[in-house]
N, C-alpha and C. Protein backbone atom coordinates (compact mmCIF):
# COMPACT_ATOMS: atom_id res chain seq x y z
N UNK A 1 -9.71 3.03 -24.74
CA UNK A 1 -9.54 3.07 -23.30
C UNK A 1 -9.02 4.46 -22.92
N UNK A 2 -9.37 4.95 -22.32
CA UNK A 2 -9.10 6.21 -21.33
C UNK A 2 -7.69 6.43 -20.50
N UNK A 3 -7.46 7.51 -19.97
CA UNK A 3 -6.11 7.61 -19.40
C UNK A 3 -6.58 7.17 -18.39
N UNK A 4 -7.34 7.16 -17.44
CA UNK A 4 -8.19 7.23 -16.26
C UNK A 4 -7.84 5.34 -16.43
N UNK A 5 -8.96 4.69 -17.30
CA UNK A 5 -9.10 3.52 -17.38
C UNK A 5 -7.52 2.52 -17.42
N UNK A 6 -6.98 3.06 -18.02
CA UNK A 6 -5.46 2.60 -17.97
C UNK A 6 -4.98 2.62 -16.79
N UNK A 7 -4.90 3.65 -16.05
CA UNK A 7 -4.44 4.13 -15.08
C UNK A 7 -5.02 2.90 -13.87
N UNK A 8 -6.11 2.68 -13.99
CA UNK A 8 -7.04 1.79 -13.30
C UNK A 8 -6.71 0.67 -13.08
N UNK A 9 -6.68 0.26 -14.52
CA UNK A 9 -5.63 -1.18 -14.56
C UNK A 9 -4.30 -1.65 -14.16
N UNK A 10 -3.50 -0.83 -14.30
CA UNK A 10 -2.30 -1.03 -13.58
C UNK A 10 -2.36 -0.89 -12.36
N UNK A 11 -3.42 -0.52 -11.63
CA UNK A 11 -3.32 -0.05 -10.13
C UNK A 11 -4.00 -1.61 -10.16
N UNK A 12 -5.33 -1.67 -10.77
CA UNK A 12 -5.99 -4.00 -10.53
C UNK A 12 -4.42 -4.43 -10.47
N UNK A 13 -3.67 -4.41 -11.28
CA UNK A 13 -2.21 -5.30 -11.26
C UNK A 13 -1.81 -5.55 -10.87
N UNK A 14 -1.61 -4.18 -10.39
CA UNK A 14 -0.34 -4.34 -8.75
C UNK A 14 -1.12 -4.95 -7.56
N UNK A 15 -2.29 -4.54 -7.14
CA UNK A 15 -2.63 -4.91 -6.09
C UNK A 15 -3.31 -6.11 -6.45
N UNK A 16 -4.12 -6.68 -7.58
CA UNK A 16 -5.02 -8.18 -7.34
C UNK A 16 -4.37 -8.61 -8.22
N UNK A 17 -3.96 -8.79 -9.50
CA UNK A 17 -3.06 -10.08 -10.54
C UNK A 17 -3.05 -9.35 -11.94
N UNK A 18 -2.14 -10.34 -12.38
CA UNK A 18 -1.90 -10.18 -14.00
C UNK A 18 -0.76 -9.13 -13.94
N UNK A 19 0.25 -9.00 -13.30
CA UNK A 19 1.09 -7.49 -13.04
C UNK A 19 2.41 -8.30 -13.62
N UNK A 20 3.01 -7.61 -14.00
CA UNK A 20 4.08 -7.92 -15.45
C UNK A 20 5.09 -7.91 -14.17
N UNK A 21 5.11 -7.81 -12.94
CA UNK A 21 6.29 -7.08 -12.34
C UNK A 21 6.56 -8.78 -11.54
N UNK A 22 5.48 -9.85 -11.25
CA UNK A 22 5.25 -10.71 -10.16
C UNK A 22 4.13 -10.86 -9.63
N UNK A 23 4.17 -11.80 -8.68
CA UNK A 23 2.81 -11.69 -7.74
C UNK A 23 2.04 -10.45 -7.60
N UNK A 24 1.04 -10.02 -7.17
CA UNK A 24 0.70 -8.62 -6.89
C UNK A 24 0.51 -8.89 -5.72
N UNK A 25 0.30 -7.20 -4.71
CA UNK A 25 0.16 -7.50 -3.44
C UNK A 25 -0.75 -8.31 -2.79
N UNK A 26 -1.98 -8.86 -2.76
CA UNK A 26 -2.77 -9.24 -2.36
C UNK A 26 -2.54 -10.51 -2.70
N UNK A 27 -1.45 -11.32 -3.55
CA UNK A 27 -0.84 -12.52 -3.94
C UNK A 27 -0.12 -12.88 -2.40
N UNK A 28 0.66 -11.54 -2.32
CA UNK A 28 2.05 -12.25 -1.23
C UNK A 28 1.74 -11.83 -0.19
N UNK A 29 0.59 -11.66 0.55
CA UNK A 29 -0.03 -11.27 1.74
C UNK A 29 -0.69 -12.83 1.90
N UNK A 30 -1.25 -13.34 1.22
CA UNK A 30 -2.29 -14.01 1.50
C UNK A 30 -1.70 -15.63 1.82
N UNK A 31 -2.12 -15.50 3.14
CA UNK A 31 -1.72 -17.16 4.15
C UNK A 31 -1.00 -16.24 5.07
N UNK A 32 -0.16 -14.89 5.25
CA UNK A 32 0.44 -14.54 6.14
C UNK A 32 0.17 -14.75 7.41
N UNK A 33 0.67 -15.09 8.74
CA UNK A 33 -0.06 -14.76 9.84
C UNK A 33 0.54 -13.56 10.49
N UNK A 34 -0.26 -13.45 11.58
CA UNK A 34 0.16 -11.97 12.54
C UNK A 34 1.58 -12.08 12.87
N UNK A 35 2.39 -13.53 13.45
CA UNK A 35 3.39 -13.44 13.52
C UNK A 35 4.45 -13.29 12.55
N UNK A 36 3.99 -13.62 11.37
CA UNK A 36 4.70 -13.47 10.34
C UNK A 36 5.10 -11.74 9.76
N UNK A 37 3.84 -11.26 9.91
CA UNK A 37 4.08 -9.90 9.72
C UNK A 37 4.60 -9.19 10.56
N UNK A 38 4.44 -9.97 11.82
CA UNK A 38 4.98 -8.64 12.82
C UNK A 38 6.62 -9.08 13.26
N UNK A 39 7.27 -10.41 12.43
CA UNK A 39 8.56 -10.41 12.62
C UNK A 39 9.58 -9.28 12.04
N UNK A 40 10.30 -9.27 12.69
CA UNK A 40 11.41 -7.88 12.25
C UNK A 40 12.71 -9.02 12.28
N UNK A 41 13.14 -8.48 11.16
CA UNK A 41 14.68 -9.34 10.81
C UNK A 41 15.84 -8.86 11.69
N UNK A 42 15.42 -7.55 11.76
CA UNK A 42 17.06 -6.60 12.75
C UNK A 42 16.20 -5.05 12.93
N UNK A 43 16.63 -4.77 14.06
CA UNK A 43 15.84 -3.62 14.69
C UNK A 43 15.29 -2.50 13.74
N UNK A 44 16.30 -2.26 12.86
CA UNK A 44 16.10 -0.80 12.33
C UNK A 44 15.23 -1.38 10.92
N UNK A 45 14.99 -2.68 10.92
CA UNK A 45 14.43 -2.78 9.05
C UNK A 45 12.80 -3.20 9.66
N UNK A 46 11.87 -2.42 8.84
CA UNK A 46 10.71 -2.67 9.23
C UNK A 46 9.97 -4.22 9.00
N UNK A 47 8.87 -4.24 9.72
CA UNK A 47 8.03 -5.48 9.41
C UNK A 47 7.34 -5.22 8.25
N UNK A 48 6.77 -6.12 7.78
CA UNK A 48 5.94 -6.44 6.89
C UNK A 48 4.49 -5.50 7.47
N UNK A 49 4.17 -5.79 8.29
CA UNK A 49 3.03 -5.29 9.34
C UNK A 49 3.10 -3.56 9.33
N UNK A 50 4.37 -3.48 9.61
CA UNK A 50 5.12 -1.73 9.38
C UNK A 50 4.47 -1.39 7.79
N UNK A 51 5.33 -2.43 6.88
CA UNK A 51 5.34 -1.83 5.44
C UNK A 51 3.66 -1.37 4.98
N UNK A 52 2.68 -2.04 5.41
CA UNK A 52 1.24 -2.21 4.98
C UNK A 52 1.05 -1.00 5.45
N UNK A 53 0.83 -0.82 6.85
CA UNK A 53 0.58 0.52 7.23
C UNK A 53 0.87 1.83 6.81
N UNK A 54 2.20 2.11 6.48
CA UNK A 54 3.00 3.04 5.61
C UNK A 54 2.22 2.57 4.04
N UNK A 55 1.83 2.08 3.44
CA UNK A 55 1.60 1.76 2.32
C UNK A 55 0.38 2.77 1.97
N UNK A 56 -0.77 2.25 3.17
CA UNK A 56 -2.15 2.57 3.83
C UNK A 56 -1.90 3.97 3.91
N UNK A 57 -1.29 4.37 4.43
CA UNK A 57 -1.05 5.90 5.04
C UNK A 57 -1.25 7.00 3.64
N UNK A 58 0.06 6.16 2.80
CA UNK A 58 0.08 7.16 1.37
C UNK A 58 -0.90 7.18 0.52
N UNK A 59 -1.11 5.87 0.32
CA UNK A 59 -2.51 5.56 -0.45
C UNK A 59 -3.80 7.02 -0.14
N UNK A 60 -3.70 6.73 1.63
CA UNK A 60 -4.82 7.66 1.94
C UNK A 60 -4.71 8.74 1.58
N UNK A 61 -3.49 9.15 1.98
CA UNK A 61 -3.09 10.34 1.72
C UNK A 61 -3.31 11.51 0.26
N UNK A 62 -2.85 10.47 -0.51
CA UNK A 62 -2.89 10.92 -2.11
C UNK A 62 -4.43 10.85 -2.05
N UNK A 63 -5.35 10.22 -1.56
CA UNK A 63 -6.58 10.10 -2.12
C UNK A 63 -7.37 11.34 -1.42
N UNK A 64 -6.80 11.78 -0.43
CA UNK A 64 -7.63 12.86 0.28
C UNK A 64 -6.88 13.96 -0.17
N UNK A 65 -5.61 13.85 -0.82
CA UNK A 65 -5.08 15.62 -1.42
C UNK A 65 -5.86 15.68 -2.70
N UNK A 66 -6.52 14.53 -3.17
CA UNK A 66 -7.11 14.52 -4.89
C UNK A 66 -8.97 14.82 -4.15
N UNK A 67 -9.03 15.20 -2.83
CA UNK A 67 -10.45 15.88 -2.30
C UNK A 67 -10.02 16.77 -1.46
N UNK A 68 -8.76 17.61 -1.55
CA UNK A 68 -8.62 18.90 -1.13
C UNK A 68 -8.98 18.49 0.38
N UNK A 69 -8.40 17.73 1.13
CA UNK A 69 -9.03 18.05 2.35
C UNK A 69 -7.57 18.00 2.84
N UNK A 70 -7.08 18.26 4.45
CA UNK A 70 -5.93 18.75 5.06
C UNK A 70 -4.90 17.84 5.17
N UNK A 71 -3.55 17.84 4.65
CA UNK A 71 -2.89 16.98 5.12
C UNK A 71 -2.74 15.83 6.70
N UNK A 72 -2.38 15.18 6.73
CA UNK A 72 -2.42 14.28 8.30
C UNK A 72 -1.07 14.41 8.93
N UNK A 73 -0.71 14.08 10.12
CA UNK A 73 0.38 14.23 10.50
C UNK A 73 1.36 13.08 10.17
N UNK A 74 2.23 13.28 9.58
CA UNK A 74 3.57 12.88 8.77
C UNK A 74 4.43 11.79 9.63
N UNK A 75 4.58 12.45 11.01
CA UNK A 75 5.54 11.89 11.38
C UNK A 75 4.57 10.90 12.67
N UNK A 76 3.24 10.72 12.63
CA UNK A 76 2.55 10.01 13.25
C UNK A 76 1.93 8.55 12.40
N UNK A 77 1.94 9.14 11.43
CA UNK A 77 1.22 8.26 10.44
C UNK A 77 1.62 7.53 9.20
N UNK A 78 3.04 8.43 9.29
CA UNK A 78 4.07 7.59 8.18
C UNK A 78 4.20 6.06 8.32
N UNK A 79 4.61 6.12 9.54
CA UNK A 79 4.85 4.80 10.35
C UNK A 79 4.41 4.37 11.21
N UNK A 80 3.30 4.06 11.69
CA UNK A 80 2.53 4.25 12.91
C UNK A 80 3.08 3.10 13.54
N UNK A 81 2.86 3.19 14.98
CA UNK A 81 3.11 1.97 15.50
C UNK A 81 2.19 0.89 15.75
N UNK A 82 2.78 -0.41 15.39
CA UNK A 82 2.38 -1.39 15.36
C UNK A 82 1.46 -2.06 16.37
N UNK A 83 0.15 -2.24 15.96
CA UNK A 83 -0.76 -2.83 17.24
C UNK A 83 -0.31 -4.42 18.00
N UNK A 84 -0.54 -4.74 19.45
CA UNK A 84 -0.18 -5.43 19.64
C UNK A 84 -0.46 -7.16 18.67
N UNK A 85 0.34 -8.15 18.22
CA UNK A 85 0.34 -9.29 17.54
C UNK A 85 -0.90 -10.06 17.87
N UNK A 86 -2.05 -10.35 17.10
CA UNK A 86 -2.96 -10.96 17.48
C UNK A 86 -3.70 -10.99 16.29
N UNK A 87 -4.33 -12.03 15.80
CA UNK A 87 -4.99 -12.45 14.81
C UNK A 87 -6.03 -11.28 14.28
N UNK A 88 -6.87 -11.20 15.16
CA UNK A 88 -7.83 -9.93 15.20
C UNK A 88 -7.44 -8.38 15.25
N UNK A 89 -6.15 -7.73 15.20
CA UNK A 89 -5.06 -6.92 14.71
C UNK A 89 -4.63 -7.12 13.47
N UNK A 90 -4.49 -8.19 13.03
CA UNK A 90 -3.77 -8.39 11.16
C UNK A 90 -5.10 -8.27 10.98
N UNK A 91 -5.54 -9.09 10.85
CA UNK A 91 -7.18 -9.07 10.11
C UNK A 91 -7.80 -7.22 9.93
N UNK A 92 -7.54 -6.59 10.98
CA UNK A 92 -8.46 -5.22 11.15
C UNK A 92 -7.32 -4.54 10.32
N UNK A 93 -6.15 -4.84 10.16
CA UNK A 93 -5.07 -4.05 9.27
C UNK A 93 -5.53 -4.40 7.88
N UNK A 94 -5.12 -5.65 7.90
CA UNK A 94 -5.64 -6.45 6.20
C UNK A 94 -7.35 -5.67 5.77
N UNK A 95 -8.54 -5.78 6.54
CA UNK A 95 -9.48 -4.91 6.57
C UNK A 95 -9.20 -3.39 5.75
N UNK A 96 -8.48 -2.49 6.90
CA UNK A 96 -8.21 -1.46 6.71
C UNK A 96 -7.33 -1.08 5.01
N UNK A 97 -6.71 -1.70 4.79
CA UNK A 97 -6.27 -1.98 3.52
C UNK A 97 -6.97 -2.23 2.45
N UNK A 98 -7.93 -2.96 2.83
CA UNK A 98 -8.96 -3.12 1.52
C UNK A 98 -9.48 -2.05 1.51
N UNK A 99 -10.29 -1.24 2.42
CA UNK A 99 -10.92 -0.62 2.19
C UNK A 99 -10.02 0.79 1.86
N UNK A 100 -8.83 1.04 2.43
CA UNK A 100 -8.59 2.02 1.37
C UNK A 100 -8.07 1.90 0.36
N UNK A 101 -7.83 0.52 -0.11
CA UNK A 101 -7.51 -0.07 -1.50
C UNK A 101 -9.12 0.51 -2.32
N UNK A 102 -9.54 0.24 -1.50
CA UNK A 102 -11.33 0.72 -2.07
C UNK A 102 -11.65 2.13 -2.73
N UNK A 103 -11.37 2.73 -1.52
CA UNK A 103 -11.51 4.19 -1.72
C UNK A 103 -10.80 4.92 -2.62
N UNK A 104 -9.55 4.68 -2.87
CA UNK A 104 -8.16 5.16 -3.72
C UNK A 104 -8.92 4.84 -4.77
N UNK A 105 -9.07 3.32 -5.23
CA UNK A 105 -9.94 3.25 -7.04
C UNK A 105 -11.05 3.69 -6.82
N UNK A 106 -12.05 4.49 -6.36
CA UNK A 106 -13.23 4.91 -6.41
C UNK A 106 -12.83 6.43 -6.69
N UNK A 107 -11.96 7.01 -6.03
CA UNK A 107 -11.30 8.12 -6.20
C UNK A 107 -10.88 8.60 -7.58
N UNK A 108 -10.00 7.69 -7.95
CA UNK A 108 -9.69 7.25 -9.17
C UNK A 108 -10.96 7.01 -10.45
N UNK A 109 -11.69 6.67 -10.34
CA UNK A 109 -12.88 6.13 -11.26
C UNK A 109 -13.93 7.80 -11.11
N UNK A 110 -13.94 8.78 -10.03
CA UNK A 110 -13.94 9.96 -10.35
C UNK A 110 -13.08 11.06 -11.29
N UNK A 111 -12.42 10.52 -11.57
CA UNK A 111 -11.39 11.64 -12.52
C UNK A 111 -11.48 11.40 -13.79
N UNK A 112 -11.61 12.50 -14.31
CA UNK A 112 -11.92 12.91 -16.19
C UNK A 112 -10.02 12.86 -16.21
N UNK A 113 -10.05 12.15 -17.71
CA UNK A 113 -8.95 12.36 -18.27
C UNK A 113 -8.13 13.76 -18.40
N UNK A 114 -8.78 15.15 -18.56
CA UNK A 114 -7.99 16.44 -18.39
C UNK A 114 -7.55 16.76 -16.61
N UNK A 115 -8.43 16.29 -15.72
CA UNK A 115 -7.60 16.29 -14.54
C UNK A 115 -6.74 15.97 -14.20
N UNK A 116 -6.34 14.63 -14.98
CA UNK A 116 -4.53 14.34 -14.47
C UNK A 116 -3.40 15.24 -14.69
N UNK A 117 -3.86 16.37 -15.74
CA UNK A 117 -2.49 17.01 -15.81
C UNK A 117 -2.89 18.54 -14.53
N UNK A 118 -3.35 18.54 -13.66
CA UNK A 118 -4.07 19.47 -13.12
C UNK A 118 -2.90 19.17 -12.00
N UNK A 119 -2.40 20.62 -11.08
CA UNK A 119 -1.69 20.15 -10.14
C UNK A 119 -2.60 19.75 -8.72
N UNK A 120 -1.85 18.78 -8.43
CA UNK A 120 -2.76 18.41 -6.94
C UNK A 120 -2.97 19.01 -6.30
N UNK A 121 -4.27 19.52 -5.28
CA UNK A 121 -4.68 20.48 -4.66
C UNK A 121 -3.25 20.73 -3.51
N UNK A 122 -2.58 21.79 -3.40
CA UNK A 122 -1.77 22.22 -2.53
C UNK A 122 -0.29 21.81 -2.79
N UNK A 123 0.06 20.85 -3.75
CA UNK A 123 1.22 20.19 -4.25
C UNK A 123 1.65 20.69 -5.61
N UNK A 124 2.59 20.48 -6.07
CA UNK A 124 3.56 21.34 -7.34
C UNK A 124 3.45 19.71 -8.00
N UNK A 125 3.29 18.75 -7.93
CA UNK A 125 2.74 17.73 -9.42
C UNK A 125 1.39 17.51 -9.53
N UNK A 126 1.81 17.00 -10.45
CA UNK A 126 0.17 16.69 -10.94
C UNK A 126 -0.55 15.71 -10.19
N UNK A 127 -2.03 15.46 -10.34
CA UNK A 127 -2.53 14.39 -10.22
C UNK A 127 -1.97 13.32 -10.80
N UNK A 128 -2.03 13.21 -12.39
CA UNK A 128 -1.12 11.69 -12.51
C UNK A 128 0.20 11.67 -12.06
N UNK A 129 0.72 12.41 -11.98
CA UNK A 129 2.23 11.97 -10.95
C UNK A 129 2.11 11.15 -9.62
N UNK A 130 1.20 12.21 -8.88
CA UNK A 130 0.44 11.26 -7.78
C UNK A 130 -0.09 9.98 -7.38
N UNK A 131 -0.99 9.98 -8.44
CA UNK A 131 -1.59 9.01 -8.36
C UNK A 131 -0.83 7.60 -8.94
N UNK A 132 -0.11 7.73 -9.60
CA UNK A 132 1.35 6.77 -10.51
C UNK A 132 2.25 6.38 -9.25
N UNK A 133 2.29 7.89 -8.41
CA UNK A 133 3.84 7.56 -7.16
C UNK A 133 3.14 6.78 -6.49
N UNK A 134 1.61 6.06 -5.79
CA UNK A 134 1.05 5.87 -4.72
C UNK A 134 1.53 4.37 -5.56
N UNK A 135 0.87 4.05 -7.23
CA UNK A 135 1.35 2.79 -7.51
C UNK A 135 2.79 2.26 -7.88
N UNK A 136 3.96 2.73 -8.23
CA UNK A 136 4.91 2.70 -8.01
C UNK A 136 5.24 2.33 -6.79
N UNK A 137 5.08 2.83 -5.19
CA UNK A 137 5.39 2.98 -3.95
C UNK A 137 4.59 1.60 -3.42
N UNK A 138 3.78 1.42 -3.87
CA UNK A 138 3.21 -0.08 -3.89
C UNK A 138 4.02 -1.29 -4.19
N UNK A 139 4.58 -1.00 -5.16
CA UNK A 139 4.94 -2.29 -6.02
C UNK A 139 6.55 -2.24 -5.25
N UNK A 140 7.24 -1.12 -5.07
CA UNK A 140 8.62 -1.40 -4.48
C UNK A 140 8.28 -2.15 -2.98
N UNK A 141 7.45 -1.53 -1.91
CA UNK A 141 7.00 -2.13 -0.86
C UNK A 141 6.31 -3.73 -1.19
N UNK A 142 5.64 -3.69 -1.92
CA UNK A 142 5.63 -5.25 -2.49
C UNK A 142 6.88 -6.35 -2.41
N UNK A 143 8.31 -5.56 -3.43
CA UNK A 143 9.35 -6.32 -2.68
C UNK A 143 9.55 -6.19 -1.94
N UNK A 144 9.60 -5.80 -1.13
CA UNK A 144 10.62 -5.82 0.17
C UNK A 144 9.30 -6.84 0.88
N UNK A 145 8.33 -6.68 0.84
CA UNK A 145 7.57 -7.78 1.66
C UNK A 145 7.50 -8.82 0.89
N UNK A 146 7.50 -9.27 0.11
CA UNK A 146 8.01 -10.52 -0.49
C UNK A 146 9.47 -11.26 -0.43
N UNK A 147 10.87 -10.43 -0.40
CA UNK A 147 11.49 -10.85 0.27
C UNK A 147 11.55 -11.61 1.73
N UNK A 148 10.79 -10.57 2.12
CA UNK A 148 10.42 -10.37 3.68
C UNK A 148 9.68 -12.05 4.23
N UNK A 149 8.75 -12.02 3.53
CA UNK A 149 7.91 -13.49 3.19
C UNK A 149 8.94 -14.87 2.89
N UNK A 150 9.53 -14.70 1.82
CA UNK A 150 10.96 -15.68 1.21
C UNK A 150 11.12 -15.73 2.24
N UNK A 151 11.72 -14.96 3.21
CA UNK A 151 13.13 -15.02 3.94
C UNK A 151 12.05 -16.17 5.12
N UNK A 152 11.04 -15.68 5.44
CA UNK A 152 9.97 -16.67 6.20
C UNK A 152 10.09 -18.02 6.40
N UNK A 153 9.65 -18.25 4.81
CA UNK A 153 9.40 -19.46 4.85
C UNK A 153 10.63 -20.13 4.43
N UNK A 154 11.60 -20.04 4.07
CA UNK A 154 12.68 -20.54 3.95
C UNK A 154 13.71 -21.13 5.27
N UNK A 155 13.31 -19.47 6.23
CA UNK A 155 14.34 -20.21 7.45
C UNK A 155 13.37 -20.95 8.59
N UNK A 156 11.47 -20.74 8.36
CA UNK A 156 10.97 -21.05 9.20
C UNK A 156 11.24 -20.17 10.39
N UNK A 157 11.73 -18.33 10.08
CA UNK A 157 12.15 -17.97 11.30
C UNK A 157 10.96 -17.56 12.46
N UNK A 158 10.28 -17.64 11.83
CA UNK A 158 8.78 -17.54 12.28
C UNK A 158 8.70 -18.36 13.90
N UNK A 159 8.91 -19.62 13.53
CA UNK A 159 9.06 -20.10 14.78
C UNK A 159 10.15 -20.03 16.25
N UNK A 160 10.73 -19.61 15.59
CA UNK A 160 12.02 -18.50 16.53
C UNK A 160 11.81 -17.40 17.22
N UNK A 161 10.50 -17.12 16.95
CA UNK A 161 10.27 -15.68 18.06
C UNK A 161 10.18 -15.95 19.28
């Protein structure tokens, strides 16, 4: 198996199953509704709905510095704001997620094993640093939306909005 191919697999892990860590993301998303994601526990701690987006953002991000094309704006897209709560809003998010869940391993499935130690176009680490931080940064945002989820269905706060 390849560094590339390894690399591959742990990224299937985290996001669809078999991940040594827990559920993977696409485990603890799935039954969510719009209200569920777009509840906020206390002003300053993000939604679930928040966390995906920010997730989305880096993902993209790393995948377009590994095609040299221009950074995006940081402080627009880190965190973007949240579209209004409506079924057809999660769905086009959840959408949007796959598909750059898509693009990131296709990205990925382009790279020769001597490119990972190559520094990322315009950045001081490497490609595999990169590409490792996007899955790492996954799996911590994973908890916190799985908490996030727990805390759900436990108090039923869902119905409290």
């Amino acid at each position: 198996m390849t560094e590339v191919e390894r690399i591959l697999d742990q990224y299937d892990r985290a996001m669809n199953g078999d991940a040594w860590h827990g559920d993977p993301v696409w485990k603890i998303l799935d039954g969510l509704s719009p209200e569920q994601a777009a509840w906020r526990v206390s002003p300053p701690i993000h939604t679930i709905w928040d966390l995906l987006s920010h997730m989305m953002f880096w993902e993209t991000e790393v995948r377009r510095r590994m095609s040299s094309l221009p950074a995006r704006p940081l402080e627009e897209l880190n965190f973007p704001a949240m579209p209004s709560v409506s079924a057809e809003n999660w769905n086009g998010t959840l959408a949007e997620l796959r598909r750059s869940n898509s693009d990131f391993r296709s990205a990925l499935m382009k790279l020769s094993d001597w490119q990972l130690d190559q520094p990322m176009p315009g950045r001081k680490n490497s490609i595999y640093v990169e590409v490792h931080g996007v899955i790492q940064h996954h799996l911590y945002h994973a908890g916190q939306i799985a908490i996030l989820s727990r805390i759900l269905a436990a108090d039923k706060v869902v119905t409290r909005l």
